[in-house]
Protein backbone atom coordinates (compact mmCIF):
# COMPACT_ATOMS: atom_id res chain seq x y z
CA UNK A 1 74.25 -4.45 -57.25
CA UNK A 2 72.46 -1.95 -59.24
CA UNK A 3 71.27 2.04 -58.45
CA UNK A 4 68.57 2.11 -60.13
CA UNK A 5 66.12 5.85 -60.92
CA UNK A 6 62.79 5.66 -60.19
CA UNK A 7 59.60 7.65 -59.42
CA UNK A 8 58.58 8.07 -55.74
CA UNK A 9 55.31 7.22 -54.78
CA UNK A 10 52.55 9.25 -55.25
CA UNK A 11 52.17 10.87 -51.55
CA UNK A 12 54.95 9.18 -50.09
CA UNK A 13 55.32 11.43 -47.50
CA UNK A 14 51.81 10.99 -45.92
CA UNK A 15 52.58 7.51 -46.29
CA UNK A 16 55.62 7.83 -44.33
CA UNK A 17 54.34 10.09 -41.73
CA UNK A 18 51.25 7.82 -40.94
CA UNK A 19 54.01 4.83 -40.09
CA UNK A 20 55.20 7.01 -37.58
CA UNK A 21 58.58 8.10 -39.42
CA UNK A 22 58.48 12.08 -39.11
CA UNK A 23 62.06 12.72 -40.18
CA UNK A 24 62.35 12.01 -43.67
CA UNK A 25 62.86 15.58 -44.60
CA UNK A 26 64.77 17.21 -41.35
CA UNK A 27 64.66 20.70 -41.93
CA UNK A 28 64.26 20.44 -45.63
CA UNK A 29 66.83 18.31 -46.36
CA UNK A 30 66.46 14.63 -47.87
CA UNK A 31 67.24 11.86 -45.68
CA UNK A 32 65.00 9.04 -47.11
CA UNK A 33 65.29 8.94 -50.99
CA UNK A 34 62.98 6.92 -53.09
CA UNK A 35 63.63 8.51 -56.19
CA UNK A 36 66.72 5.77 -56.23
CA UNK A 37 66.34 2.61 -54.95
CA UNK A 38 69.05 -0.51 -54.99
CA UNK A 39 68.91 -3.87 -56.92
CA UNK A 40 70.96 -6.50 -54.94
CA UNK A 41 71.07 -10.23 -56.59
CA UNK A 42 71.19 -13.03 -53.89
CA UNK A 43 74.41 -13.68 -53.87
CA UNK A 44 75.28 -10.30 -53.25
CA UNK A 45 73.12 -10.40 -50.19
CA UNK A 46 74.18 -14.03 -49.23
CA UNK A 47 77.68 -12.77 -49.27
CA UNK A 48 76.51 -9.54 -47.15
CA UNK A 49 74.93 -12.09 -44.70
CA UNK A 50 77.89 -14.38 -44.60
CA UNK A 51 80.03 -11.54 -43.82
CA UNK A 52 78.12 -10.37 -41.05
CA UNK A 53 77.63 -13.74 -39.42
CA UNK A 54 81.50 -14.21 -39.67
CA UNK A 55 82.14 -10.81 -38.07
CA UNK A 56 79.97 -10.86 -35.21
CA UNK A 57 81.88 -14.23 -34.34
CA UNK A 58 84.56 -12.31 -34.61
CA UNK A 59 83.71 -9.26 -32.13
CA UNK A 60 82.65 -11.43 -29.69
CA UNK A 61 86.00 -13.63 -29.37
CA UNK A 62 87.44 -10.18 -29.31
CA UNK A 63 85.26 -9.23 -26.34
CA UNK A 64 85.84 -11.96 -24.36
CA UNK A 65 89.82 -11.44 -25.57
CA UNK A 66 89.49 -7.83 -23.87
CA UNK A 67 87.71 -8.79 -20.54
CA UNK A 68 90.37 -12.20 -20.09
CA UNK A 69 93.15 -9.73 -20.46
CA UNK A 70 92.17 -6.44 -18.73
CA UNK A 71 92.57 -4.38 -21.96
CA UNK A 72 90.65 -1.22 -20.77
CA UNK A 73 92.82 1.24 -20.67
CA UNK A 74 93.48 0.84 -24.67
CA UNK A 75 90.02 1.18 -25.40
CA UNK A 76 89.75 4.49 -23.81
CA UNK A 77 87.54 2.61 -20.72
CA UNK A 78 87.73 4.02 -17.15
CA UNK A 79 87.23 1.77 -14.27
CA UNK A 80 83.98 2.44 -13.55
CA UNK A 81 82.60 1.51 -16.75
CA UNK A 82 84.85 -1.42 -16.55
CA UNK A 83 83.23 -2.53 -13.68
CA UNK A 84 79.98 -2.55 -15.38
CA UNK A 85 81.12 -4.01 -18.24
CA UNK A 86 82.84 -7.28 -16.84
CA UNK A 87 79.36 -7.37 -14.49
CA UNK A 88 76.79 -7.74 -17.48
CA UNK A 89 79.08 -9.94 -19.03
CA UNK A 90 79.25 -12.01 -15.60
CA UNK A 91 75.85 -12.06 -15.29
CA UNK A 92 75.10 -12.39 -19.08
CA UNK A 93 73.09 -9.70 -19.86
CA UNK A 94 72.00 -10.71 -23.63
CA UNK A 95 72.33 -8.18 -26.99
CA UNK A 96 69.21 -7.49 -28.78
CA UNK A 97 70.97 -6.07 -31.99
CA UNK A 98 73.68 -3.76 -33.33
CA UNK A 99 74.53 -2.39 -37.34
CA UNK A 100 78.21 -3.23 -38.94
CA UNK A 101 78.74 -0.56 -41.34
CA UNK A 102 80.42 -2.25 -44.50
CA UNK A 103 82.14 -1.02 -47.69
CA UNK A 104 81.75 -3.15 -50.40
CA UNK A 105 84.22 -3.01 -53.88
CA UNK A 106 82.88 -6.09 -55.19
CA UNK A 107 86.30 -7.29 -55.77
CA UNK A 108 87.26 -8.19 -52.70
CA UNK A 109 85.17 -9.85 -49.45
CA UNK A 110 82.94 -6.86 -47.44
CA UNK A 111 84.98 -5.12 -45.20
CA UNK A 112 83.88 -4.19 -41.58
CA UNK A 113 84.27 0.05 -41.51
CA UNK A 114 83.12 0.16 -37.81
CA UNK A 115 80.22 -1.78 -35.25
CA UNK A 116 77.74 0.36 -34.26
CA UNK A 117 77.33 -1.82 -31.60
CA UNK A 118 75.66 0.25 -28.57
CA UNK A 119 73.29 2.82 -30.05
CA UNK A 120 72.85 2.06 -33.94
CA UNK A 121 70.39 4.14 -35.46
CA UNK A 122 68.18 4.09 -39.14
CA UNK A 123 66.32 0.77 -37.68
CA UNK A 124 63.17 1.67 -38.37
CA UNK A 125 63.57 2.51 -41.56
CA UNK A 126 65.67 -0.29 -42.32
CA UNK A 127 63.10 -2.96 -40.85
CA UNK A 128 59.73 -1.25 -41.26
CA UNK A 129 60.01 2.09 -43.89
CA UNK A 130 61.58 0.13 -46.57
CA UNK A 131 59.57 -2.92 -46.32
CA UNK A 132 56.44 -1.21 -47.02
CA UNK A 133 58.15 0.61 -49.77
CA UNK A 134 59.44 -2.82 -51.47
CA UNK A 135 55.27 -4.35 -50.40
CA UNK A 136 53.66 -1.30 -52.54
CA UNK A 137 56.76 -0.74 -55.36
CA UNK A 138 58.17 -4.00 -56.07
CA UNK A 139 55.86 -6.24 -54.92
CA UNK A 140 56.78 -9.63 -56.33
CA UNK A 141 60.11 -9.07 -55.47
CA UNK A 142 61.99 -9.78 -52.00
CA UNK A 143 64.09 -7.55 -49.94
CA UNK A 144 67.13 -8.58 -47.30
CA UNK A 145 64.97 -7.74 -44.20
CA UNK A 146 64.00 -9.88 -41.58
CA UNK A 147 64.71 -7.29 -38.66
CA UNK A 148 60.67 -6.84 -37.27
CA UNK A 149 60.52 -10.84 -36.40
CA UNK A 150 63.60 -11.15 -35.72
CA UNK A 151 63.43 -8.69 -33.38
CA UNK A 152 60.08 -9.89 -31.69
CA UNK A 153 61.07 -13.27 -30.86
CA UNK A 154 64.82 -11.93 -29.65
CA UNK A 155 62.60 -10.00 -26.46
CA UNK A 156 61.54 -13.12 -25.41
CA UNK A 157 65.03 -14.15 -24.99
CA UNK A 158 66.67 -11.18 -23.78
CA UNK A 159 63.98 -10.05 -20.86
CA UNK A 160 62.15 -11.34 -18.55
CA UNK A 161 58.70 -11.86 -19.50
CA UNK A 162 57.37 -11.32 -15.72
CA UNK A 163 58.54 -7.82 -15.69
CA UNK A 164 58.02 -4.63 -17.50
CA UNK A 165 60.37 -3.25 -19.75
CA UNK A 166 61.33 0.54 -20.12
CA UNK A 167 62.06 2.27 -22.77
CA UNK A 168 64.84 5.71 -23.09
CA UNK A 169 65.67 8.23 -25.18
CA UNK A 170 66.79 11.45 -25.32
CA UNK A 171 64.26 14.49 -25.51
CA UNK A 172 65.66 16.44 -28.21
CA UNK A 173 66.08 14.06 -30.83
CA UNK A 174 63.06 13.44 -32.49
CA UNK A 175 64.41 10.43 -34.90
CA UNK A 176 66.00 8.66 -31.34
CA UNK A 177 62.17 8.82 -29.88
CA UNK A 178 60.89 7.70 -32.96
CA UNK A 179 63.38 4.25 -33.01
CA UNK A 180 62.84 3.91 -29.52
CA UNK A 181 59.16 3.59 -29.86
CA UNK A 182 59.24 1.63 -32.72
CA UNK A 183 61.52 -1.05 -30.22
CA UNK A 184 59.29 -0.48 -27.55
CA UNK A 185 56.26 -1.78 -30.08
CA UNK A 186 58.12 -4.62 -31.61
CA UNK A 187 58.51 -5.67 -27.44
CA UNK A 188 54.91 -5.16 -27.43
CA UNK A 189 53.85 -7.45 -29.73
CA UNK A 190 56.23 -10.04 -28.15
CA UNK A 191 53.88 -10.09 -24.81
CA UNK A 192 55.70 -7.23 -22.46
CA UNK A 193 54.03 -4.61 -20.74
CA UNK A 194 56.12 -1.53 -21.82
CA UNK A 195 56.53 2.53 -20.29
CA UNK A 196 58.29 5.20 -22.30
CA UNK A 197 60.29 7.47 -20.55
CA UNK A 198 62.68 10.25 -21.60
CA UNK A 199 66.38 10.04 -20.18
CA UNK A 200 66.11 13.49 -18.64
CA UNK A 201 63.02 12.57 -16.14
CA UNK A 202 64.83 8.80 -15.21
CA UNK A 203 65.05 9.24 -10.88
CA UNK A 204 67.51 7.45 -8.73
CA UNK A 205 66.31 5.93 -5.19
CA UNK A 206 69.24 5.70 -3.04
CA UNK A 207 66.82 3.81 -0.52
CA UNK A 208 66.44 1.20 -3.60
CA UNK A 209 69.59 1.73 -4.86
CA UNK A 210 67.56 1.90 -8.14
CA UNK A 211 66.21 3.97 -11.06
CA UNK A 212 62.58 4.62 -11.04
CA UNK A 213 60.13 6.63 -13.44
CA UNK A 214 57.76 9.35 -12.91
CA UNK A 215 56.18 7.42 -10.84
CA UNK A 216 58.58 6.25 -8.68
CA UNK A 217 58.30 2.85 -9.70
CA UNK A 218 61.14 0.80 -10.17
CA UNK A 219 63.41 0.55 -13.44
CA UNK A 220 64.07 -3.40 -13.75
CA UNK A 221 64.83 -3.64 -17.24
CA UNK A 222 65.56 -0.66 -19.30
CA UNK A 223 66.48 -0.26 -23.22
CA UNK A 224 68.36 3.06 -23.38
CA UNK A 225 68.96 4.84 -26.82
CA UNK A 226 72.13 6.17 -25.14
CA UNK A 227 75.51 5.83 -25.21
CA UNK A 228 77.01 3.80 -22.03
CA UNK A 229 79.60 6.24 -22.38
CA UNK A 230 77.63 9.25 -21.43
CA UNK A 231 75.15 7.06 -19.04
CA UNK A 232 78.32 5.83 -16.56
CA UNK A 233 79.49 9.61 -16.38
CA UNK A 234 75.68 11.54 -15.36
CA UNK A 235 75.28 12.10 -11.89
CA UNK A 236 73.49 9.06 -11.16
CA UNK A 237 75.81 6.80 -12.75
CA UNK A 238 78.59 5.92 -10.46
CA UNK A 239 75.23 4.32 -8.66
CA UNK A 240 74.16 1.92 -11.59
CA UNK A 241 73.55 -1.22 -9.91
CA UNK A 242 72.97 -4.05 -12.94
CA UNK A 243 71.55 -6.86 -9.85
CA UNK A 244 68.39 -4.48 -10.08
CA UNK A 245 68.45 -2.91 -13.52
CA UNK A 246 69.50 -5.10 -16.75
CA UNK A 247 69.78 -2.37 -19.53
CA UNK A 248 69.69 -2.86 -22.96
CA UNK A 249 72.14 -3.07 -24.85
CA UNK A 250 74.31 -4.22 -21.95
CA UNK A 251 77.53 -2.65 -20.79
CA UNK A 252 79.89 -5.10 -21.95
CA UNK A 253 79.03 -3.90 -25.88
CA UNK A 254 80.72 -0.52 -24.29
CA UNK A 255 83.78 -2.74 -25.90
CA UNK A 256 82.66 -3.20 -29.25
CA UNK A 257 81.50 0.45 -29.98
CA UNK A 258 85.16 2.28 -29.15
CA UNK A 259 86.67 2.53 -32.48
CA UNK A 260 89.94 1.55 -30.51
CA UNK A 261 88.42 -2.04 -30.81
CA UNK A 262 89.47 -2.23 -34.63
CA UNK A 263 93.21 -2.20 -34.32
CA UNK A 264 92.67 -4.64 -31.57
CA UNK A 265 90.62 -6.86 -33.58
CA UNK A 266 93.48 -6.75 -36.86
CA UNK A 267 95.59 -7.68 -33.95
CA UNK A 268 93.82 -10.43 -32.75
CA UNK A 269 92.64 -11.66 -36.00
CA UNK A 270 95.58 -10.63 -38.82
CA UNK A 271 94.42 -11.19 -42.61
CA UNK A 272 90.73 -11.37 -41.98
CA UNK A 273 89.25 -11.23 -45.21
CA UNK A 274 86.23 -9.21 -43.81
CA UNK A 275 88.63 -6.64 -41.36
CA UNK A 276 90.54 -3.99 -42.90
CA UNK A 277 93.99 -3.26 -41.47
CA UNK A 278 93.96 -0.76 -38.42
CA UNK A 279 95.96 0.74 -36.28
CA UNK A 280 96.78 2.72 -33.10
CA UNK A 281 100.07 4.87 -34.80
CA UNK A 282 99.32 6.63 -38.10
CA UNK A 283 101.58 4.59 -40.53
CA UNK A 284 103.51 6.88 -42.04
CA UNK A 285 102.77 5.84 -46.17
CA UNK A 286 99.62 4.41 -47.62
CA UNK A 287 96.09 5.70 -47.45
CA UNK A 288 94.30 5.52 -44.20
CA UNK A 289 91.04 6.86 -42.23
CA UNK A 290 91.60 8.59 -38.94
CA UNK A 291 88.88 7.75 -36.50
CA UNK A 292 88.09 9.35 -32.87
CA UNK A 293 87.77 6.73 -30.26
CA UNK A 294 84.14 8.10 -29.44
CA UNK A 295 82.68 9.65 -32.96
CA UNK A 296 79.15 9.56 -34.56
CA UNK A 297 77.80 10.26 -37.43
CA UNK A 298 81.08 10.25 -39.45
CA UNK A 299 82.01 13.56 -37.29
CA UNK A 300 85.87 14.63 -36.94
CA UNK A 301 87.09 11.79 -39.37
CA UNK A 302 90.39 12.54 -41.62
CA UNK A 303 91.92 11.18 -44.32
CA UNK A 304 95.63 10.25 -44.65
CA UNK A 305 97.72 9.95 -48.20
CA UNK A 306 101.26 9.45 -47.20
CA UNK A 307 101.38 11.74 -44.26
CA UNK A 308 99.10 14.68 -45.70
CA UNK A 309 95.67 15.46 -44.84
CA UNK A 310 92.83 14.85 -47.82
CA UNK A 311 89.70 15.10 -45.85
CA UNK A 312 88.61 16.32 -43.10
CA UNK A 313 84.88 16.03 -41.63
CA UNK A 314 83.77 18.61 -39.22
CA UNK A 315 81.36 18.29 -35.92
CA UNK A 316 82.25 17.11 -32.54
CA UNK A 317 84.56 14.65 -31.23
CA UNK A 318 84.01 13.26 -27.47
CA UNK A 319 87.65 11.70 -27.56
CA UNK A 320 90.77 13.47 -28.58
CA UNK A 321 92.43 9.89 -29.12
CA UNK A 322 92.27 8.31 -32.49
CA UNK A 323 93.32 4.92 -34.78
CA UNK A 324 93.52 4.43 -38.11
CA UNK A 325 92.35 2.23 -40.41
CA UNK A 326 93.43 1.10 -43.80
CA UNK A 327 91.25 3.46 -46.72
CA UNK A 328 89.03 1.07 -48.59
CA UNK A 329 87.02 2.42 -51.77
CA UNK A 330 83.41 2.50 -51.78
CA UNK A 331 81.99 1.68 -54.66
CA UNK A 332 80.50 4.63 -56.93
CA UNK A 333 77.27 4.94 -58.11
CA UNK A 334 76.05 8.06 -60.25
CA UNK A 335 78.24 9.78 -58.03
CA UNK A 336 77.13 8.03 -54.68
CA UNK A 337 79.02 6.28 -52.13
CA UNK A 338 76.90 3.55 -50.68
CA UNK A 339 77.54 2.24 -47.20
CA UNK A 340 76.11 -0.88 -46.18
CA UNK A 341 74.21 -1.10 -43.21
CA UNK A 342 74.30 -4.67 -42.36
CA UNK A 343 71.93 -5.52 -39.12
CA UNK A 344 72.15 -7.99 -36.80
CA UNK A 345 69.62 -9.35 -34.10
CA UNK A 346 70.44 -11.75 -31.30
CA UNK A 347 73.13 -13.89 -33.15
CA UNK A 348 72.94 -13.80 -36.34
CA UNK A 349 72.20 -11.10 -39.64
CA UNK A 350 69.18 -9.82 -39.99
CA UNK A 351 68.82 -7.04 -42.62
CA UNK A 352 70.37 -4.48 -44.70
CA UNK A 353 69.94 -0.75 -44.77
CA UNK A 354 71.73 1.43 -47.12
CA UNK A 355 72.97 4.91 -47.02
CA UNK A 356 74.68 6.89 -49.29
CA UNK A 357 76.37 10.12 -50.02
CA UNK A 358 78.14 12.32 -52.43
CA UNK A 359 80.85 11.92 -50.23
CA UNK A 360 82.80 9.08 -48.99
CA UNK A 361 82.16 9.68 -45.54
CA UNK A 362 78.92 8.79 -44.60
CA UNK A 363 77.38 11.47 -42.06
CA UNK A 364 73.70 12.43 -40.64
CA UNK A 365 73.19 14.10 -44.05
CA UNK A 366 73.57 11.29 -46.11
CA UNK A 367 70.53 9.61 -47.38
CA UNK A 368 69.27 6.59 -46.53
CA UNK A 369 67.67 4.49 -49.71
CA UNK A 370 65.47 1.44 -50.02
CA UNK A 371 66.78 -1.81 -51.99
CA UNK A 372 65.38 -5.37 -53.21
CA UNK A 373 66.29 -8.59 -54.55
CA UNK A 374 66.36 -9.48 -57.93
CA UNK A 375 64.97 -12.62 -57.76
CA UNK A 376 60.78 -12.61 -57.28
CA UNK A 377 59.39 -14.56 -54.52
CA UNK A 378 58.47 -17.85 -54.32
């Protein structure tokens, strides 16, 4: 894996903005960087994809470990949204995709950091932005990046192709519209009649016992770009009823996406090469990362050197409760700290997207930065 400098295209952010992605440059500030760009060989991404593949195995023996054994209460889950979890598992409401963030020494086997399992963000960029960066840059070269199709066909499997799908998002965040469009065109192209609709306008029938839109018709299936978290505690929540409304993602990844699941997982699954040791205590030696049950955006996350405080990341924490997790080096590039964003659709690993930072917390600031194979296509 290689940084490498290079010079952004001429008018790249016309380019950009006439693909639909507006917030490469939120308030000034760089968030997609193609003045760098990553070389990966293939059997770094092989290994990436391997990783992954293993990993999501993992999660989901250690969701159906959780539901067999009622362990709610250590995930920081109240009944209600246990409820609605063990119901779209029951009735087998399907994933369409998720991101594992992974840290990557090159010494060792990639290590899972956390599952953005419910609400992942940077997909567009990572499927379409980068793609069309690597078609008009390097373009006898390949890229790890099969989201788009991937994502097309997994519709078809998820929904049902006889009724329309809605699409959610919250009004204020201009990149969360933006992703949410981009899913609602990929369902598009798969065949489904699609409606946009902003969270703050979704009605509740109690006649129906159902969500409908602006025009009161009713919500069957609904991808949400919002947390279940927040959904199960709005006024209109306690009335969720999944018989009529299959959401996307489905409750039951409410498990995965509670940071609480990574000590449960080390328990569950000891000396995985691809888990880092975690924890529901702070050990009291060693080098660890304090994480908030309920965080984004690396907000409120501390660092631990035998018992004293290192770093601290500001922003806003929805859970006072915290684990911690064995501190794994990122690799350093230039003076960048690359995460890898490692996608997955349906099953299986689709993609990579990478971010990095001049820190070694990865937050909204950090910048997100295209990458390609070395080896040219066939």
């Amino acid at each position: 894996m290689i940084r490498k400098n290079i010079s952004p295209r001429n008018g790249w952010q016309q380019k950009l903005e006439n693909s639909g992605f507006l917030f490469h440059t939120p308030d000034g500030e760089t968030y997609w960087n193609e003045s760098v760009c990553y070389e990966l060989s293939l059997k770094v991404s092989n290994a990436i994809e391997d990783a992954t593949n293993a990993l999501l195995e993992v999660c989901h023996k250690g969701v159906e470990t959780v539901l067999e054994r009622g362990w709610y209460e250590r995930l920081g889950i109240n009944s209600h949204e246990a409820e609605l979890i063990q119901k779209s598992w029951d009735l087998d409401h399907l994933s369409v995709y998720g991101r594992f963030d992974l840290s990557w020494d090159f010494k060792a086997p990639p290590k899972m950091l956390e599952f953005n399992a419910d609400t992942p963000t940077s997909l567009f960029e990572a499927s379409v932005i980068q793609w069309q960066w690597l078609e008009e840059v390097f373009p006898h070269y390949d890229q790890f990046n099969s989201i788009h199709e991937k994502l097309i066909k997994r519709w078809n499997e998820v929904a049902n192709k006889q009724k329309k799908l809605h699409f959610t998002s919250l009004m204020s965040h201009a990149d969360d519209i933006s992703q949410t469009e981009y899913l609602r065109d990929t369902a598009h192209q798969a065949g489904f009649q699609t409606e946009f609709i902003f969270i703050e306008d979704l009605g509740y029938d109690f006649s129906r016992n159902q969500y409908v839109d602006l025009d009161d018709r009713p919500i069957e299936q609904c991808f949400k770009l919002y947390p279940w978290e927040w959904l199960s505690q709005e006024q209109f929540g306690k009335y969720i009823n999944l018989d009529k409304t299959r959401f996307v993602e489905p409750a039951w990844k409410r498990i995965m996406s509670s940071k609480a699941f990574l000590p449960i997982l080390w328990e569950l699954n000891p000396g995985h090469p691809n888990l880092l040791p975690s924890f529901f205590e702070r050990p009291t030696s060693g080098k660890v990362v304090e994480k908030p049950f309920v965080s984004r955006e690396g907000n409120q996350i501390k660092i631990w050197e035998n018992g004293s405080t290192k770093l601290c990341t500001e922003g806003f924490s929805e859970d006072s409760r915290s684990i911690y997790q064995a501190y794994h080096e990122l690799p350093c590039f230039d003076g960048r700290y690359p995460v890898l964003g490692s996608w997955v659709v349906g099953e299986s690993s689709a993609g990579l997207g990478i971010r990095e930072d001049s820190s070694v917390v990865t937050q909204s600031t950090s910048h997100f930065v295209p990458h390609y194979l070395s080896s040219r296509r066939k």
